[in-house]
N, C-alpha and C. Protein backbone atom coordinates (compact mmCIF):
# COMPACT_ATOMS: atom_id res chain seq x y z
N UNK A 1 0.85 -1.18 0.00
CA UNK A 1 0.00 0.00 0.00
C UNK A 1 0.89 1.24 0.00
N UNK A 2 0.71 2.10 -0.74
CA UNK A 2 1.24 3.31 -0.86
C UNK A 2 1.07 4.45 0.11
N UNK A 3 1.88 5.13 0.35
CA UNK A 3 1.39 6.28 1.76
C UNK A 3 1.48 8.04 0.82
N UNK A 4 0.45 7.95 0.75
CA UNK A 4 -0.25 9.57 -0.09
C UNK A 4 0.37 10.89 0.90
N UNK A 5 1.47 11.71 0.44
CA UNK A 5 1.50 12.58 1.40
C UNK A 5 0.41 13.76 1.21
N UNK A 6 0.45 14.66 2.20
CA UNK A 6 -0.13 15.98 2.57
C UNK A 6 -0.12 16.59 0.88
N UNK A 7 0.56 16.42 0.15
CA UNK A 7 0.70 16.99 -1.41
C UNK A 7 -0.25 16.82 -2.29
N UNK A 8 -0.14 15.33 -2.61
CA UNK A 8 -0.85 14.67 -3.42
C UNK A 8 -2.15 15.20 -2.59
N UNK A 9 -2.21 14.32 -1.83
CA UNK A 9 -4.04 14.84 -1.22
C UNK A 9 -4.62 16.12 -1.45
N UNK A 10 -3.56 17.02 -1.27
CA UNK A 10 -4.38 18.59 -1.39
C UNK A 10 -4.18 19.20 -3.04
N UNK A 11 -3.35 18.22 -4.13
CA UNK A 11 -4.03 18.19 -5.22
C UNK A 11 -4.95 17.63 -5.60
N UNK A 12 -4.60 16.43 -5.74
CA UNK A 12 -6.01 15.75 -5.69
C UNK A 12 -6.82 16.30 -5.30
N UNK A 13 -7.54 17.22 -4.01
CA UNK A 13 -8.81 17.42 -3.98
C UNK A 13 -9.20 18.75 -4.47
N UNK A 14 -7.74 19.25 -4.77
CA UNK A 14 -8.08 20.88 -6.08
C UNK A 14 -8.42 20.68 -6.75
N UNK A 15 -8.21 19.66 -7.59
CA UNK A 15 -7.99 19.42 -9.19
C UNK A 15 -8.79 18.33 -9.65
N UNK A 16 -9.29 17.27 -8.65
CA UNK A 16 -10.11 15.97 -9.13
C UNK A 16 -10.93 16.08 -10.25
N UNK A 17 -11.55 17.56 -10.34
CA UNK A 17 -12.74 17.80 -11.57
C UNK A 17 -11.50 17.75 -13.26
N UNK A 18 -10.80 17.60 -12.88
CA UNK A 18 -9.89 17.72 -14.46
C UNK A 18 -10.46 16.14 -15.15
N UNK A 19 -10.46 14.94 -14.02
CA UNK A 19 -10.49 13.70 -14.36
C UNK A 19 -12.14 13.38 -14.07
N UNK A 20 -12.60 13.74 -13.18
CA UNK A 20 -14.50 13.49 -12.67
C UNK A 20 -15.23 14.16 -12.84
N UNK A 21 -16.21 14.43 -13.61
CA UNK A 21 -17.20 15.26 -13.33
C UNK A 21 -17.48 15.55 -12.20
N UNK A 22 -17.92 14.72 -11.43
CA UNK A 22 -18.61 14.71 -9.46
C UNK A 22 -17.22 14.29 -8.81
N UNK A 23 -17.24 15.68 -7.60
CA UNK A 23 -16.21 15.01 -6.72
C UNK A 23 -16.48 13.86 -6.10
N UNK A 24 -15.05 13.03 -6.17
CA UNK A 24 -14.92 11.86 -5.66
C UNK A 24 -14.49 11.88 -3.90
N UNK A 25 -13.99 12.68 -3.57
CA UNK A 25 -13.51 12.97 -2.09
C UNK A 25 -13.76 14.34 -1.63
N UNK A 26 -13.98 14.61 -0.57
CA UNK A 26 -13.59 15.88 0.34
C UNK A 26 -13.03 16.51 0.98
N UNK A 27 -12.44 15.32 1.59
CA UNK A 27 -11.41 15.65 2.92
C UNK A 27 -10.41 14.90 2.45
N UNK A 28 -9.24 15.32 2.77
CA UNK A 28 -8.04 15.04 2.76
C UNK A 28 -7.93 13.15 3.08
N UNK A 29 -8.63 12.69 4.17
CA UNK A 29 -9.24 10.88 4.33
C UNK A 29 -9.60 10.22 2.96
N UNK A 30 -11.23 10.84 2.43
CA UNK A 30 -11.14 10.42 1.81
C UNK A 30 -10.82 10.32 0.23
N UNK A 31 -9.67 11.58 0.18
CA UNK A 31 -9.21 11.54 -0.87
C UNK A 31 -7.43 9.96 -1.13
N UNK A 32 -7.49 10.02 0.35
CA UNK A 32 -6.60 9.01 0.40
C UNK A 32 -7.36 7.32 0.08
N UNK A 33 -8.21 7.65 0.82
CA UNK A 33 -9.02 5.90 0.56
C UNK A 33 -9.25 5.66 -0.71
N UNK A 34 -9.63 6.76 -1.55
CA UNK A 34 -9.86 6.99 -3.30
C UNK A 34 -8.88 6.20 -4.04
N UNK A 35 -7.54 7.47 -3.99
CA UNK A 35 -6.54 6.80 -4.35
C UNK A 35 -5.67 5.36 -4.44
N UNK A 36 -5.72 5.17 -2.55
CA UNK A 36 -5.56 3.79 -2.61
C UNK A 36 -6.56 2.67 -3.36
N UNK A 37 -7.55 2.87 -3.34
CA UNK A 37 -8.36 1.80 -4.02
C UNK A 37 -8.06 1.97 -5.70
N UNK A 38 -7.94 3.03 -6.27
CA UNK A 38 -8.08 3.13 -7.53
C UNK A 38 -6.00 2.44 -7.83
N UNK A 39 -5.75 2.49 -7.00
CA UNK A 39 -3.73 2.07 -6.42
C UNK A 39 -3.39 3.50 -7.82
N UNK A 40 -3.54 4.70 -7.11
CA UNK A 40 -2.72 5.87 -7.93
C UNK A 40 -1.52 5.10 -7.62
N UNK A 41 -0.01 6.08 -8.29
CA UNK A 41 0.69 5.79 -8.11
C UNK A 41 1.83 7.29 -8.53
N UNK A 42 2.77 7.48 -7.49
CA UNK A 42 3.60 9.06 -7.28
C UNK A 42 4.40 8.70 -8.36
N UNK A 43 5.23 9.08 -9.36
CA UNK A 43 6.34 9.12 -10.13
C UNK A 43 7.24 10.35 -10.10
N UNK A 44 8.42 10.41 -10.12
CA UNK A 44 9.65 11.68 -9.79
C UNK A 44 9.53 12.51 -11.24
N UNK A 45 8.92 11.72 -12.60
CA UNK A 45 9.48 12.94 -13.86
C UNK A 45 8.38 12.21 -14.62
N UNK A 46 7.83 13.27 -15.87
CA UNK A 46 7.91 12.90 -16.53
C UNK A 46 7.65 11.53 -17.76
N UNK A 47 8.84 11.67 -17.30
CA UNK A 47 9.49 10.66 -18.52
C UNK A 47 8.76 8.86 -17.93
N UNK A 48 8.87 9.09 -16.80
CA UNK A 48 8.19 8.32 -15.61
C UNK A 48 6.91 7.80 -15.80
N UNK A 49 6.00 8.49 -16.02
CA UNK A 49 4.53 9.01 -16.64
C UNK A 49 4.58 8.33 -17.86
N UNK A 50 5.12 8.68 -18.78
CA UNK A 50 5.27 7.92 -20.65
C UNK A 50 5.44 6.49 -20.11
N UNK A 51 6.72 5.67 -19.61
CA UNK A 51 7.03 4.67 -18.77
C UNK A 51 5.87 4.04 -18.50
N UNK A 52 5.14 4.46 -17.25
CA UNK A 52 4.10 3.93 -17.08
C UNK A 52 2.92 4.01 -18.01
N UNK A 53 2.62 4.75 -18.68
CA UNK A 53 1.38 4.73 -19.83
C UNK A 53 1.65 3.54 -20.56
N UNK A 54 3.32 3.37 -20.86
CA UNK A 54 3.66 2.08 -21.82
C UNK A 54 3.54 0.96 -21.38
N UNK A 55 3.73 0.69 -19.93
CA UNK A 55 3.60 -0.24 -19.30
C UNK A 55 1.83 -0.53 -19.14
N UNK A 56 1.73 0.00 -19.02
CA UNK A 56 -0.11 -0.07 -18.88
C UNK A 56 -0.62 -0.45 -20.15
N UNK A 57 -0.20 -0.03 -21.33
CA UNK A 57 -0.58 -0.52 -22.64
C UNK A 57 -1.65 0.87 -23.32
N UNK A 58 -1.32 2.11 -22.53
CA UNK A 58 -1.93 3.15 -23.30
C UNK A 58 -1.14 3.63 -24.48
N UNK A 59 -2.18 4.34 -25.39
CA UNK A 59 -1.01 4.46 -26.71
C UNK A 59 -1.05 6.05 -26.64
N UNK A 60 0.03 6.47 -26.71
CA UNK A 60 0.38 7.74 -26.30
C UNK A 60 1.48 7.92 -27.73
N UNK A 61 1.47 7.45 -28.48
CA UNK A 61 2.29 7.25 -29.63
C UNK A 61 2.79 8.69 -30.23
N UNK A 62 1.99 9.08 -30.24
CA UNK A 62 1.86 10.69 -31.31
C UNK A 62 1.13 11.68 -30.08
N UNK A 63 1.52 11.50 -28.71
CA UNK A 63 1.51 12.67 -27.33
C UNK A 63 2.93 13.17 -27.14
N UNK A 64 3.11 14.37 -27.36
CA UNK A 64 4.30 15.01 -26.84
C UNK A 64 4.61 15.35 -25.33
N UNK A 65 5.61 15.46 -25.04
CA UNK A 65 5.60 15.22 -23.13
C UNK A 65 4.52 16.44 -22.66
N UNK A 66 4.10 17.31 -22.95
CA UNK A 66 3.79 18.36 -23.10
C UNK A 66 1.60 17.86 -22.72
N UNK A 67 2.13 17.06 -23.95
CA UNK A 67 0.47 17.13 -24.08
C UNK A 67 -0.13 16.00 -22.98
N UNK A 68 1.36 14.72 -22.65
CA UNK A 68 1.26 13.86 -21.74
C UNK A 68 0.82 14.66 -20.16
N UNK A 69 1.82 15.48 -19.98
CA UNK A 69 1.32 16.03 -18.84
C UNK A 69 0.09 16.68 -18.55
N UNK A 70 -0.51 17.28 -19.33
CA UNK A 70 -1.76 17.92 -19.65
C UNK A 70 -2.77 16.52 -19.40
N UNK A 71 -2.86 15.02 -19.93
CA UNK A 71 -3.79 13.98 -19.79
C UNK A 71 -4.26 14.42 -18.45
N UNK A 72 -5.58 14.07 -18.27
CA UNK A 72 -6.82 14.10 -16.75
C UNK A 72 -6.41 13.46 -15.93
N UNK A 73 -6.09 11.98 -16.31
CA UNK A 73 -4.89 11.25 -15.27
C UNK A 73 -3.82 11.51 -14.84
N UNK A 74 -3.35 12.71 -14.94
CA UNK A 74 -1.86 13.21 -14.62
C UNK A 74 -2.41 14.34 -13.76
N UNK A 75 -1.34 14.47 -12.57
CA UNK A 75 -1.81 15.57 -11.93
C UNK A 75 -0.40 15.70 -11.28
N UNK A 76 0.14 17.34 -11.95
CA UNK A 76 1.33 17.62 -11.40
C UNK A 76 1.79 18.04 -9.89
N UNK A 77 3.18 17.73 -9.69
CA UNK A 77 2.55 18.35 -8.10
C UNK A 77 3.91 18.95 -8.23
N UNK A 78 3.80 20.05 -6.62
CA UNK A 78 4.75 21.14 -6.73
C UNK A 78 6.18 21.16 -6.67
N UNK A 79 6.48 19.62 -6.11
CA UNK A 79 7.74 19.00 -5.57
C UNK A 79 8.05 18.46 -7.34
N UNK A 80 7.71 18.95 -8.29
CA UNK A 80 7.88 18.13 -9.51
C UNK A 80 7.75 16.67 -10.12
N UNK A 81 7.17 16.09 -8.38
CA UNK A 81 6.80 14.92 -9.24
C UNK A 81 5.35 14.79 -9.78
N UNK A 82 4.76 13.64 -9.67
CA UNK A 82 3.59 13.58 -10.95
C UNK A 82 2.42 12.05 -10.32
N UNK A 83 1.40 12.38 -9.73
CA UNK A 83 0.34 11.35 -9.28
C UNK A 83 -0.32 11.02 -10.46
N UNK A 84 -0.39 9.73 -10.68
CA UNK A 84 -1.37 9.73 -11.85
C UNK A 84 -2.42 8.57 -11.39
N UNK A 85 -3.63 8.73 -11.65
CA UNK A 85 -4.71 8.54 -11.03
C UNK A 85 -5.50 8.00 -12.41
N UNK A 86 -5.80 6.41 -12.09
CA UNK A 86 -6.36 5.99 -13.50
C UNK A 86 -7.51 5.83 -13.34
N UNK A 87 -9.02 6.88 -13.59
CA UNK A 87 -10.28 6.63 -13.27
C UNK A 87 -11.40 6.02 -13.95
C-alpha cells in the first residue's frame, strides 16, 4: 500500500474535476481511501509518466511530453513529481 503525502491529497482534492465530473472525495481521508483503491501511483518525472502509460498498454504514440502532462490522469505536483490517477 502506498502512503499519499499531505501533497498529493491537497491536489487531488483541487484538481479531481480535471479527471471526474462529481467530486470523488472531500477531505483530505477520503481523498486518500480513493486513491488507494483506484492504487494511484507518485512518479519523480515525466518521462516516468510515458514509462508507465507504456507499461499499462496506453497508446500515447503521437503525445508530446507536453500534451502527456496535460492527460486528466496526470496531476502535477509542486515537488515536480507527478500522481497519476487511472479513473
Amino acid at each position: 500500500m502506498y502512503e499519499y503525502d499531505e501533497e498529493c491529497l491537497q491536489v487531488f482534492l483541487e484538481n479531481q474535476s480535471q479527471l471526474f465530473d462529481e467530486p470523488v472525495a472531500e477531505t483530505p481521508e477520503e481523498a486518500e481511501a480513493f486513491l488507494e483503491e483506484c492504487m494511484a501511483v507518485v512518479v519523480d518525472s515525466i518521462e516516468e509518466v510515458a514509462a508507465f502509460f507504456r507499461e499499462e498498454g496506453i497508446d500515447m504514440e503521437d503525445m508530446s511530453m507536453e500534451e502527456l502532462e496535460e492527460a486528466s490522469e496526470v496531476f502535477a505536483l509542486p515537488s515536480g513529481k507527478y500522481l497519476i490517477v487511472e479513473g
